[in-house]
Protein backbone atom coordinates (compact mmCIF):
# COMPACT_ATOMS: atom_id res chain seq x y z
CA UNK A 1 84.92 42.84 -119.96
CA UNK A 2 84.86 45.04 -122.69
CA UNK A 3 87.93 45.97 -124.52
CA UNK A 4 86.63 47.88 -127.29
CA UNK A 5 85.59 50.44 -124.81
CA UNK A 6 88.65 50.66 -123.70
CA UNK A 7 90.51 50.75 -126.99
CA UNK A 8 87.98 53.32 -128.27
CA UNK A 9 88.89 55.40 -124.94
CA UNK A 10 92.55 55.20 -125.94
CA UNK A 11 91.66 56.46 -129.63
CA UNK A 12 91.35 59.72 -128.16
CA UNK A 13 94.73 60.61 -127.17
CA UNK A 14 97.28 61.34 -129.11
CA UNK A 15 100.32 58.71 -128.49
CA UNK A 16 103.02 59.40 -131.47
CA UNK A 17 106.05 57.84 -130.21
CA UNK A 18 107.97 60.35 -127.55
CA UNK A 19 104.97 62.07 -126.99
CA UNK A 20 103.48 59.92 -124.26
CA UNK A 21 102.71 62.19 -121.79
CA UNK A 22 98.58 62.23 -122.05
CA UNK A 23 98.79 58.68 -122.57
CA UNK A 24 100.71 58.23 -119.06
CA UNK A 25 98.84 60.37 -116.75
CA UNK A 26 95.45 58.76 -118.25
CA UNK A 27 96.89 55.26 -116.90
CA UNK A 28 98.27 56.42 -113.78
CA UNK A 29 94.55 57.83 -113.04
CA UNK A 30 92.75 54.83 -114.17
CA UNK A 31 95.02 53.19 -112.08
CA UNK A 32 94.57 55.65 -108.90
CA UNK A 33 90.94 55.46 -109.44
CA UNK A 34 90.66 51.95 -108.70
CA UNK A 35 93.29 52.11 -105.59
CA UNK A 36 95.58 50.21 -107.55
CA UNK A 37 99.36 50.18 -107.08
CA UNK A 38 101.30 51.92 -110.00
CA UNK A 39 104.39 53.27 -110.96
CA UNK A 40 105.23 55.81 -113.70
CA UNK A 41 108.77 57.12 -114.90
CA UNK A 42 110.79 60.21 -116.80
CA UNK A 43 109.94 58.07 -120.16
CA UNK A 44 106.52 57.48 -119.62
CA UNK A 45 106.27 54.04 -119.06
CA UNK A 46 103.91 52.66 -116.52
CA UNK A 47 103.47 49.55 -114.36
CA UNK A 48 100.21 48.76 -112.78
CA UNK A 49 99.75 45.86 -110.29
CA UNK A 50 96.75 44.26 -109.31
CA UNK A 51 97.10 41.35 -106.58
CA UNK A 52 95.14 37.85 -107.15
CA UNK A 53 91.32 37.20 -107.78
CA UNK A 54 89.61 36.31 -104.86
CA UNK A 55 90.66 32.55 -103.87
CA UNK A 56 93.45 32.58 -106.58
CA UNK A 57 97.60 32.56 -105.88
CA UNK A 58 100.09 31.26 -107.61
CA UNK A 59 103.37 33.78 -109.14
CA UNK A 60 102.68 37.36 -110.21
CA UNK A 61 102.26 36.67 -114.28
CA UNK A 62 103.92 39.96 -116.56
CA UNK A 63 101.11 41.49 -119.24
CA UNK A 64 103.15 43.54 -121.53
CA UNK A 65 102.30 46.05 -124.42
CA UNK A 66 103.25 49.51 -125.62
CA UNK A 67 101.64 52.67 -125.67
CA UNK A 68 103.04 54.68 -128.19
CA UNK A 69 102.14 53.98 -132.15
CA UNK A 70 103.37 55.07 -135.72
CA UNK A 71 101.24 58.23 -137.11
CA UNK A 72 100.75 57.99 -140.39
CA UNK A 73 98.05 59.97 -142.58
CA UNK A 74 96.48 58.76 -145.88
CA UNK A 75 96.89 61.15 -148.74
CA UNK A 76 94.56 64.04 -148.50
CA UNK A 77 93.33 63.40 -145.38
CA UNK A 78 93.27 66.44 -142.60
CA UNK A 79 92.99 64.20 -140.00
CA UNK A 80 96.64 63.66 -138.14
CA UNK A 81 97.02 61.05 -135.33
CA UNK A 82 99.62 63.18 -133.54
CA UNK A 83 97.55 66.18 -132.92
CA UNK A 84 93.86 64.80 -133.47
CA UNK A 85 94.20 61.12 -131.90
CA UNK A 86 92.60 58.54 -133.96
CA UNK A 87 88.52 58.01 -135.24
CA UNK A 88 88.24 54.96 -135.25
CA UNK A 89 85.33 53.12 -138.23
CA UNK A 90 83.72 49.90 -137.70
CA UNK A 91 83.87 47.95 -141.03
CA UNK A 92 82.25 44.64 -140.08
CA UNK A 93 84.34 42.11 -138.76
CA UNK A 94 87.27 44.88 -139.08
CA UNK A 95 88.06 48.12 -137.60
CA UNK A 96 89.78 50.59 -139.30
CA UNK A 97 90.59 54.66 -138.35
CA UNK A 98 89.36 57.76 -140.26
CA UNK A 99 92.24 58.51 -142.34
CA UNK A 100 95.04 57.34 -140.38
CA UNK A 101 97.17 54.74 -138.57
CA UNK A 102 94.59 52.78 -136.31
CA UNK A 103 97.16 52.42 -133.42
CA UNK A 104 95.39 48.61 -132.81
CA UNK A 105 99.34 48.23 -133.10
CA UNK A 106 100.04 48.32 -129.60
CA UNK A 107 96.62 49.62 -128.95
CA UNK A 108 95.00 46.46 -128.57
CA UNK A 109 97.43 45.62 -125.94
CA UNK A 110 96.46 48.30 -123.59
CA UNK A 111 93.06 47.72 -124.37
CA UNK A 112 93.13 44.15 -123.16
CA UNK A 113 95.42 45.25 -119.80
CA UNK A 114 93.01 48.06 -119.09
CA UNK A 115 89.75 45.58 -119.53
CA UNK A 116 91.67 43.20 -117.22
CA UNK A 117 92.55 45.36 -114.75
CA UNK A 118 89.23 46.73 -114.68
CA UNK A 119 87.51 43.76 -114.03
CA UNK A 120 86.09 41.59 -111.07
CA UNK A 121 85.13 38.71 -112.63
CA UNK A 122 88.54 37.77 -114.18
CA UNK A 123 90.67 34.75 -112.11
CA UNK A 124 94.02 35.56 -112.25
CA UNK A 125 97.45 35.26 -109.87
CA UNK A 126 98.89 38.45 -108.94
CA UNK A 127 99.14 40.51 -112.29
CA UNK A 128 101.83 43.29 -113.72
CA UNK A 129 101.14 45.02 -116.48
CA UNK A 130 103.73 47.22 -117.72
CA UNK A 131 103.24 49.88 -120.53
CA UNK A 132 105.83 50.74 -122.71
CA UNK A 133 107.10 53.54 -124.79
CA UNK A 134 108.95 54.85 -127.53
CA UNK A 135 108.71 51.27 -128.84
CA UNK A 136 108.79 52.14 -132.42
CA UNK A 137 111.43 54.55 -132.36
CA UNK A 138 113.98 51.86 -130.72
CA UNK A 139 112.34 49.88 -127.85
CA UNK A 140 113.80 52.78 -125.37
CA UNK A 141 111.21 52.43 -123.12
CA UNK A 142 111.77 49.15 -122.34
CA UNK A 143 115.40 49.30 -122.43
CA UNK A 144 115.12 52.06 -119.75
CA UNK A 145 112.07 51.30 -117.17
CA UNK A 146 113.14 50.16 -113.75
CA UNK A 147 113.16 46.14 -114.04
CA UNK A 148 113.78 46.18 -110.36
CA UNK A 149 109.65 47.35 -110.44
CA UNK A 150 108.74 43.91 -111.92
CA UNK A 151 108.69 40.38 -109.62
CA UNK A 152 107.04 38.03 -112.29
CA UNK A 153 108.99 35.82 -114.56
CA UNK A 154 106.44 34.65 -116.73
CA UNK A 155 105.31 37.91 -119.39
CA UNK A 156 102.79 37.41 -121.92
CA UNK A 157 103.48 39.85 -124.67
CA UNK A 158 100.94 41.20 -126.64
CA UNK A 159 102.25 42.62 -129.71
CA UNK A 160 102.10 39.94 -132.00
CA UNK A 161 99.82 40.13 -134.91
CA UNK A 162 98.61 36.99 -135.94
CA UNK A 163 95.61 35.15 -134.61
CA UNK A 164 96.56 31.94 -133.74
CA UNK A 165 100.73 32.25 -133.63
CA UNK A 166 102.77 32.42 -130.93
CA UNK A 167 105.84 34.30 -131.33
CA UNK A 168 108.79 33.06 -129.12
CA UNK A 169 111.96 34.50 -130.52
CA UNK A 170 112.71 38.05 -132.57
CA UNK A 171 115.41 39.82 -134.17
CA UNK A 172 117.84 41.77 -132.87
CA UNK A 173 118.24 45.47 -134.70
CA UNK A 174 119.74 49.40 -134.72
CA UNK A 175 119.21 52.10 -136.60
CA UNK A 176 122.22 54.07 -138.49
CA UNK A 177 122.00 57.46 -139.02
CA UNK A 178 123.94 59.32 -142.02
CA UNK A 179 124.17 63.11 -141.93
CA UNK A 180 125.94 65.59 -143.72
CA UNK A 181 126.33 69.43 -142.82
CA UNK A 182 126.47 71.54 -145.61
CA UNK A 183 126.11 75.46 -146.65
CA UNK A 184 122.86 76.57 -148.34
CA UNK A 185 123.97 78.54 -151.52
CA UNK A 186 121.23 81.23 -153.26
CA UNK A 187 120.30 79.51 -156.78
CA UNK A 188 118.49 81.38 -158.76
CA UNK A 189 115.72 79.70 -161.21
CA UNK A 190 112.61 77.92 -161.39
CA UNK A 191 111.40 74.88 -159.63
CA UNK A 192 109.64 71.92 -159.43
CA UNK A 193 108.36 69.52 -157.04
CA UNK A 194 107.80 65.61 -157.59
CA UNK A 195 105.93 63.85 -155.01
CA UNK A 196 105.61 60.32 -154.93
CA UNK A 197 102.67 58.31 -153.18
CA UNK A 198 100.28 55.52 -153.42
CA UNK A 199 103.38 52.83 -152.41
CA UNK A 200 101.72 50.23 -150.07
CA UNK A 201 104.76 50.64 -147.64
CA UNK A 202 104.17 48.57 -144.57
CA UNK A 203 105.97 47.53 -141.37
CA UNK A 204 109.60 47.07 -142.25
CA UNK A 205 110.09 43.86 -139.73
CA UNK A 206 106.18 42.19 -141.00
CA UNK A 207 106.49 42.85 -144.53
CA UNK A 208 110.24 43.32 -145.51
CA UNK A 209 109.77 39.94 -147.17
CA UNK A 210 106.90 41.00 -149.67
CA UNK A 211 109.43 43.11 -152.17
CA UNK A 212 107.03 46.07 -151.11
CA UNK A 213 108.95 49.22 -153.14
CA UNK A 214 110.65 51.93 -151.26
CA UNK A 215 109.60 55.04 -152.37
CA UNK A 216 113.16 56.68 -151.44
CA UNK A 217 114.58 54.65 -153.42
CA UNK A 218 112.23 55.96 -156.29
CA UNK A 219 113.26 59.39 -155.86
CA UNK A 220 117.05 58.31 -156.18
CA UNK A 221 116.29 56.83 -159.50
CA UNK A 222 114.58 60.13 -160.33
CA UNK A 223 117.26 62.46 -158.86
CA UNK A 224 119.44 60.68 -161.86
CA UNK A 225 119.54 60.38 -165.64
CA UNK A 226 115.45 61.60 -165.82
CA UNK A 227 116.28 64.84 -163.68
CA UNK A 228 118.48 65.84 -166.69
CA UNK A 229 120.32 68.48 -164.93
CA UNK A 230 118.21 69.90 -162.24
CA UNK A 231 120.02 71.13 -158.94
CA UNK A 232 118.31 69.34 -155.44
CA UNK A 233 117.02 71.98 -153.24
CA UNK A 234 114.73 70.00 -150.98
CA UNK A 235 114.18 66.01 -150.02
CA UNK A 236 112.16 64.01 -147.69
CA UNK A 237 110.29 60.72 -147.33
CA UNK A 238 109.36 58.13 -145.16
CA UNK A 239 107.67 58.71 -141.78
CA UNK A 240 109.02 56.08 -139.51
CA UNK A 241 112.48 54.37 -140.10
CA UNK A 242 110.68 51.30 -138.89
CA UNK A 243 108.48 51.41 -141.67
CA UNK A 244 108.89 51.15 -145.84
CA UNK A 245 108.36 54.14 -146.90
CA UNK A 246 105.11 55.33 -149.39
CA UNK A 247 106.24 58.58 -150.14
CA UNK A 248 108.61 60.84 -150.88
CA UNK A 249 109.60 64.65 -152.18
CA UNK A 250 112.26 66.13 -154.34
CA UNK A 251 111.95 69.20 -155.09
CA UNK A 252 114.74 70.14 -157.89
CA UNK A 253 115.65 73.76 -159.28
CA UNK A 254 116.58 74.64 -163.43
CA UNK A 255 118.35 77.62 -164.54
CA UNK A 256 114.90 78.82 -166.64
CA UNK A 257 111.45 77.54 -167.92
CA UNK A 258 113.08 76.05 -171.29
CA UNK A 259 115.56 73.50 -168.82
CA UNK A 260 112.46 72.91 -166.89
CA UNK A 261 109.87 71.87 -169.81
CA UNK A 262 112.92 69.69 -171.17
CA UNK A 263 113.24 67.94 -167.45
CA UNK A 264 109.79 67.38 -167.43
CA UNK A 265 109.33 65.81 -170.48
CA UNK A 266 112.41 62.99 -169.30
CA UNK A 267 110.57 63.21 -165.45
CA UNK A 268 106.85 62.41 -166.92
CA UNK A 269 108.19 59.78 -169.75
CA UNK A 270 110.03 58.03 -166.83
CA UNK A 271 106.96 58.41 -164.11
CA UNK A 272 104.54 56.79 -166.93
CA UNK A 273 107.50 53.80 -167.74
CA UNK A 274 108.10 52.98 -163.77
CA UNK A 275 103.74 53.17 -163.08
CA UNK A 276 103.56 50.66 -166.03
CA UNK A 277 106.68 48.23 -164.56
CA UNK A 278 105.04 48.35 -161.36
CA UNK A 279 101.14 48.53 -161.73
CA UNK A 280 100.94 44.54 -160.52
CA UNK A 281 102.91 45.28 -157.17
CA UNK A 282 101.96 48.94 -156.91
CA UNK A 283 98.95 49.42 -158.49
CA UNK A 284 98.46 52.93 -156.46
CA UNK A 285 101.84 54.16 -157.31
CA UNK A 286 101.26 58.23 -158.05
CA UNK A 287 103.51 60.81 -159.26
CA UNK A 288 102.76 64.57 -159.18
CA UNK A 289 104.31 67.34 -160.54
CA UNK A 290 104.09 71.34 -159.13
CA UNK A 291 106.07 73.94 -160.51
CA UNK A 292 107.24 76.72 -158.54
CA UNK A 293 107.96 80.10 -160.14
CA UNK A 294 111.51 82.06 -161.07
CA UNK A 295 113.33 83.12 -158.03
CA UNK A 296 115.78 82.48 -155.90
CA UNK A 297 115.99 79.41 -154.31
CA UNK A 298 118.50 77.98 -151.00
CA UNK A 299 120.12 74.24 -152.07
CA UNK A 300 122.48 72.68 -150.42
CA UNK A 301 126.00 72.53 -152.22
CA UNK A 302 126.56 70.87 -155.17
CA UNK A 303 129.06 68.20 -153.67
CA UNK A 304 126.55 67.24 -150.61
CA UNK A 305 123.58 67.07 -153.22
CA UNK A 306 125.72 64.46 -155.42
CA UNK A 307 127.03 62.87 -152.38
CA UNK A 308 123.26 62.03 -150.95
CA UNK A 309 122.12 61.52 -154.53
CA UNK A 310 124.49 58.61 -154.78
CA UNK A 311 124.00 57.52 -151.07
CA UNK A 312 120.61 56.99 -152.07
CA UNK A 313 121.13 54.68 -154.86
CA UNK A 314 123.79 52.62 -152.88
CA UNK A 315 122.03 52.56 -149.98
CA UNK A 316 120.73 49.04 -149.20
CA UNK A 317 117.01 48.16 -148.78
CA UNK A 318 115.19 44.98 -148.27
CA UNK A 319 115.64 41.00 -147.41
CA UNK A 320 119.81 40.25 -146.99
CA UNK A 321 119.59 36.51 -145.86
CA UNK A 322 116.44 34.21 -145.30
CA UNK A 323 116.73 31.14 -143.76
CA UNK A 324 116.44 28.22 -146.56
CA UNK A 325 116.65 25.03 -144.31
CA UNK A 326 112.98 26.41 -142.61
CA UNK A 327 110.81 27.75 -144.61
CA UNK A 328 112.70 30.85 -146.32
CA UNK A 329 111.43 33.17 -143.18
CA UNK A 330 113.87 36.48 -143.63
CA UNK A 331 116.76 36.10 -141.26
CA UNK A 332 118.67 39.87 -141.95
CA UNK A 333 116.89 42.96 -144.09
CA UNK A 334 117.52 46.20 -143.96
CA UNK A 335 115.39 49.31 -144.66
CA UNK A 336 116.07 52.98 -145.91
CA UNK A 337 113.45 54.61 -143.45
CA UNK A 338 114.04 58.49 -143.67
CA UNK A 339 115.12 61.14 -145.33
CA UNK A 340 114.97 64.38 -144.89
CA UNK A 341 116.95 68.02 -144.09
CA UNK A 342 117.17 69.20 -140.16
CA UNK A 343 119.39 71.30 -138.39
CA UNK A 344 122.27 68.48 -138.26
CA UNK A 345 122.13 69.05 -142.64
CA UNK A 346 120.66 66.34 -144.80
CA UNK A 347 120.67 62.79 -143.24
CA UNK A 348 118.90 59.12 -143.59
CA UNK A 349 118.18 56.75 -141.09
CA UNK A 350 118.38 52.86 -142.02
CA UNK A 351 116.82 50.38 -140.12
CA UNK A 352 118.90 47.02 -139.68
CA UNK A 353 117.23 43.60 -138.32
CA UNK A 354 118.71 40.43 -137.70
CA UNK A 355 118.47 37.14 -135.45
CA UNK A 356 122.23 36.53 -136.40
CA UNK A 357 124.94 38.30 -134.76
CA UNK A 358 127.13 37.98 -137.25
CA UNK A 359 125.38 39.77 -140.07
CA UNK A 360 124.37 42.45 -137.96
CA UNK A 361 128.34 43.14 -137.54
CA UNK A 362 128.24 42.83 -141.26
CA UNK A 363 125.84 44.90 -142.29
CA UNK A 364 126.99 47.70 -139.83
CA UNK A 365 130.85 47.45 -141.15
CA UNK A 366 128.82 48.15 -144.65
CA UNK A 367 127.03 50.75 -144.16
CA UNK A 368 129.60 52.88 -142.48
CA UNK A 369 132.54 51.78 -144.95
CA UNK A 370 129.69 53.62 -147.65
CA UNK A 371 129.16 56.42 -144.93
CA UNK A 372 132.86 57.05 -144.88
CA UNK A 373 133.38 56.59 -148.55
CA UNK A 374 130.93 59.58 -149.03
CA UNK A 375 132.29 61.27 -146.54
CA UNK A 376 129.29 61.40 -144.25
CA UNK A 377 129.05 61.12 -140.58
CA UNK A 378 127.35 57.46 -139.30
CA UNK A 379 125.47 57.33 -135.83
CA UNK A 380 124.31 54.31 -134.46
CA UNK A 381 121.44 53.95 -131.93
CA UNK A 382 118.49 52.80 -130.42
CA UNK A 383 120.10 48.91 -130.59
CA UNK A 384 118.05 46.03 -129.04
CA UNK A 385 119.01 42.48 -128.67
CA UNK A 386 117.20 39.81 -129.96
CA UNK A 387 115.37 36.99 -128.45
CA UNK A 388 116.26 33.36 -128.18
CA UNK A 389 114.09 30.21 -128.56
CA UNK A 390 113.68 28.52 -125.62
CA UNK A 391 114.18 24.50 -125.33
CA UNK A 392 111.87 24.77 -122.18
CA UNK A 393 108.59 26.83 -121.77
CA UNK A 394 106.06 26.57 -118.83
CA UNK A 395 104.16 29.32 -120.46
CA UNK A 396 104.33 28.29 -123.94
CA UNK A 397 103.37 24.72 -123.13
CA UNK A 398 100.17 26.24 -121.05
CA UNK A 399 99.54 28.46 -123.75
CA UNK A 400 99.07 25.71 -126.49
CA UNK A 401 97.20 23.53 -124.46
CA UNK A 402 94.41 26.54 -123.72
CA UNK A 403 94.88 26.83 -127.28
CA UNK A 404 94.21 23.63 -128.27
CA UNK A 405 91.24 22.75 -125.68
CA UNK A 406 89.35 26.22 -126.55
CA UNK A 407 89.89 26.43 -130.55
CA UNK A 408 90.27 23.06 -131.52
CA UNK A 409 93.49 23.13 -133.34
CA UNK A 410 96.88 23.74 -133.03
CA UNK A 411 98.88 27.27 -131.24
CA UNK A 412 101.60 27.51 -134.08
CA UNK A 413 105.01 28.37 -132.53
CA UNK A 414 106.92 31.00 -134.85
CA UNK A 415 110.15 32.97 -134.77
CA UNK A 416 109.39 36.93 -136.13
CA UNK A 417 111.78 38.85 -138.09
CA UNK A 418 110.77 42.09 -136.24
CA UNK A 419 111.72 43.38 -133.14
CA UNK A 420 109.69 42.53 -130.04
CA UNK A 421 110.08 43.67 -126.38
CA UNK A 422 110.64 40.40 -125.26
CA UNK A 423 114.20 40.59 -126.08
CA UNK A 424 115.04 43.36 -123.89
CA UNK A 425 113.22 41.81 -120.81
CA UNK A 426 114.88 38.32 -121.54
CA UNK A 427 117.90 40.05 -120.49
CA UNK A 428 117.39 41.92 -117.72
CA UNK A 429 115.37 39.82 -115.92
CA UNK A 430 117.17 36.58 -115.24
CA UNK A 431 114.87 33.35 -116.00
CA UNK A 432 111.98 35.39 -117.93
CA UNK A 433 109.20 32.97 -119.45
CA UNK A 434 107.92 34.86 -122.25
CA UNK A 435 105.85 34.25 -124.97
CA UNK A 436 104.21 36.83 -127.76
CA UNK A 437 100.41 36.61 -128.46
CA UNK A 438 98.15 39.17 -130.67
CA UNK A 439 95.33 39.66 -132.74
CA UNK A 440 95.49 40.08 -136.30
CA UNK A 441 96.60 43.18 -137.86
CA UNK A 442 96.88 44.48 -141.33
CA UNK A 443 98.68 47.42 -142.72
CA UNK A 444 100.20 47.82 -139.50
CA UNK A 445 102.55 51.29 -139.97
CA UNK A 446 99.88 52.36 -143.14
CA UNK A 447 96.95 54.16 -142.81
CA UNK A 448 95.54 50.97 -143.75
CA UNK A 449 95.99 49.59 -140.19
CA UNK A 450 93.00 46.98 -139.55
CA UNK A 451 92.05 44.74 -136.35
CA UNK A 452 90.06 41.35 -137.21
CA UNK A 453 87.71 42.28 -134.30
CA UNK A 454 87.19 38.28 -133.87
CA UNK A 455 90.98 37.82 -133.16
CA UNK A 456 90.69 40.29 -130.84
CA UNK A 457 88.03 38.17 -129.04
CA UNK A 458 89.77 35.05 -129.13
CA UNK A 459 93.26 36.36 -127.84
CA UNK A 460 90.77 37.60 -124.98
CA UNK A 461 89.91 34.19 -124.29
CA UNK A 462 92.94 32.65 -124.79
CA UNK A 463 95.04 35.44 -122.29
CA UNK A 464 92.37 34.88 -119.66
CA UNK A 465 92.63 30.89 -119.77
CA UNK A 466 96.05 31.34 -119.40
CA UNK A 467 96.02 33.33 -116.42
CA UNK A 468 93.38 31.14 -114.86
CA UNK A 469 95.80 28.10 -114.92
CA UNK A 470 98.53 30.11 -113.18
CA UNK A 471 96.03 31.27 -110.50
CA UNK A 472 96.65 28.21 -108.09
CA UNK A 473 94.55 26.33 -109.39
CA UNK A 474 91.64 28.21 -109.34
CA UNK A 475 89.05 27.58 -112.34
């Protein structure tokens, strides 16, 4: 087997989620090309089934990953996921991409399925792997493949990212969407743009807990008191609402060079404070500042601009409730993903995660008591349940005892404040055995995205000892 071909293979097509397409006909060929039986939908999603190894029975056992992956660039790089696919760098014991996302997150799934599936020498039962989409945008290819496709009720999931953990429940979570139509009025004057960069960001489920800044938030603290009187014409920030954000642009107009100069000196005084404030959390923390000549300029109105200004500072980001009888793991967060000006008018998109129902309802009821207050419309969407612990667990015992007889130490058994997959296909098919399994991952959602390539070896072993205990018996 070797799943760094495969992975490497996969590198080369661009997967952004929603744009799954390349990614889905490449499977459903591998997949003809070996005569085996496969299924593909109107969302991309795939299932490929492979009966049992030679000599081996037993159930049909679920692999499960997703296709798609969050495109992300690093500053001044060319290179973009979407439309390039990702160049992947060995870096010793790590792999790491060319300037982008590495995709190893759900990458490394496929990988392994592909490797599998490829395979002669592997003992297994009969084997379903399903491939997922649109995961990161709101688990909707899950939420919409065909269950009635899929016989096996024991799924290994494989889009955990920690060596050596076993994740066995999730939260729940939605995103909320705030938007506000407005009328461009001319404005004439001159211009200037802030960017903000360098924020470490990071997966809003993984690293929520980490008080990683939001750079969003930074620009609402700059659209205030250091603006000094500037008019918003333009906004953005964020890439993914599923991930913190590590940049952001506001690009504000003044009624001549003399209001400019004066903003600038407030913009730059507060720029230099916040870098110094933050240098031990975010020591790469940038701010940079273009001016754009007299002219005439198209801003929204000046109610929507101080509506969205103060939206911004009141909208909530980070942990709400950790759990302090086990270990202070985050229980509810929410995150202020996107902003940004379409064709619906200027909007954000918050990201809301929790294993308790209750605060979910909670932290809904909030944010669209502040959407109504400032009198903007609130969508909610792409919702996905959460995922129970189990008392019982076939696969979970099995897994640990592999575990334990091929490492030497302990499988620990966790509970993961993002979303998984799991959840969805808990509930819709009845009596589902699941358990979550991965490699390790850094910087997943960052263009500093790495795979421990020796994780990646030993969730190999561990997936394929697994399966050889539910082959009948087969060693």
């Amino acid at each position: 087997m070797d799943v760094l071909h495969w992975f490497y293979e996969l590198c080369g097509i661009p997967r952004r989620s929603g744009d799954e397409q390349r990614v889905c006909e490449w499977l459903c060929k591998f997949a003809k090309e070996r005569g085996l039986e496969h299924y593909s939908d109107s969302l991309c999603n795939v299932i490929i089934k492979k009966p049992a190894s030679p000599g081996a029975s037993g159930d049909p056992v679920i692999l499960q990953g997703h296709t798609d992956m969050v495109c992300a660039s690093a500053p001044g790089s060319s290179r973009r996921a979407e439309r390039d696919g990702v160049l992947p760098v060995r870096d010793g014991d790590w792999l790491r991409a060319d300037g982008t996302t590495l995709g190893a997150d759900n990458g490394a799934a496929v990988a392994l399925m592909l490797a599998i599936l490829d395979s002669s020498d592997v003992v297994h039962p009969p084997l379903e792997c399903v491939f997922t989409t649109q995961e990161e945008t709101g688990l909707t290819g899950a939420q919409g493949i065909d269950a009635s496709l899929i016989s096996g009720r024991r799924m290994i999931n494989l889009d955990s990212e920690e060596d050596g953990v076993a994740t066995v429940s999730c939260a729940g979570g939605k995103r909320m969407r705030l938007s506000r139509k407005f009328a461009y009025e001319k404005t004439s004057g001159c211009a200037v743009i802030v960017d903000i960069d360098g924020l470490r960001g990071g997966h809003s489920g993984m690293e929520i807990g980490f008080d990683r800044i939001n750079a969003i938030k930074l620009a609402g603290e700059l659209t205030g008191t250091p603006a000094r009187g500037g008019r918003l014409c333009d906004i953005w920030g964020g890439e993914a609402d599923n991930a913190i954000p590590r940049k952001a642009s506001v690009t504000l107009v003044y009624r001549d060079d003399a209001a400019r100069d004066a903003a600038l000196v407030s913009l730059r005084e507060w720029a230099d404070r916040t870098q110094h404030e933050l240098a031990s959390s975010e020591p790469g923390l940038n701010f940079t500042f273009n001016n754009l000549p007299q002219g005439e300029y198209l801003c929204p109105d000046d109610l929507t601009a101080d509506l969205f200004e103060r939206l911004i500072t009141l909208a909530p980001t980070g942990v709400r409730t950790r759990n302090s009888e086990a270990g202070g793991f985050v229980v509810s967060s929410e995150n202020v993903g996107v902003v940004g000006v379409d064709r619906s008018g200027i909007y954000m998109v918050i990201s809301l995660r929790s294993s308790d129902e209750r605060m979910m309802r909670v932290m809904t009821d909030e944010i669209e008591t502040l959407a109504d207050t400032l009198i903007f419309d609130c969508e909610s969407g792409s919702e996905y349940p959460g995922w129970s612990y189990a008392e019982t667990s076939e696969l979970r015992d099995v897994m640990s005892e592999e575990y334990r007889r091929l490492f030497g130490s302990e499988l620990r058994i966790e509970a993961l404040h993002a979303g998984l997959e799991c959840g969805i296909f808990a509930k819709r098919l009845e009596g589902l055995d699941a358990v979550a399994i991965g490699p390790t991952l850094t910087g997943c959602h960052t263009p500093e995205e790495a795979l421990y390539l020796p994780s990646l070896e030993r969730t190999e072993k561990l997936v394929l000892a697994v399966l050889a205990r539910f082959a009948g018996g087969v060693k």
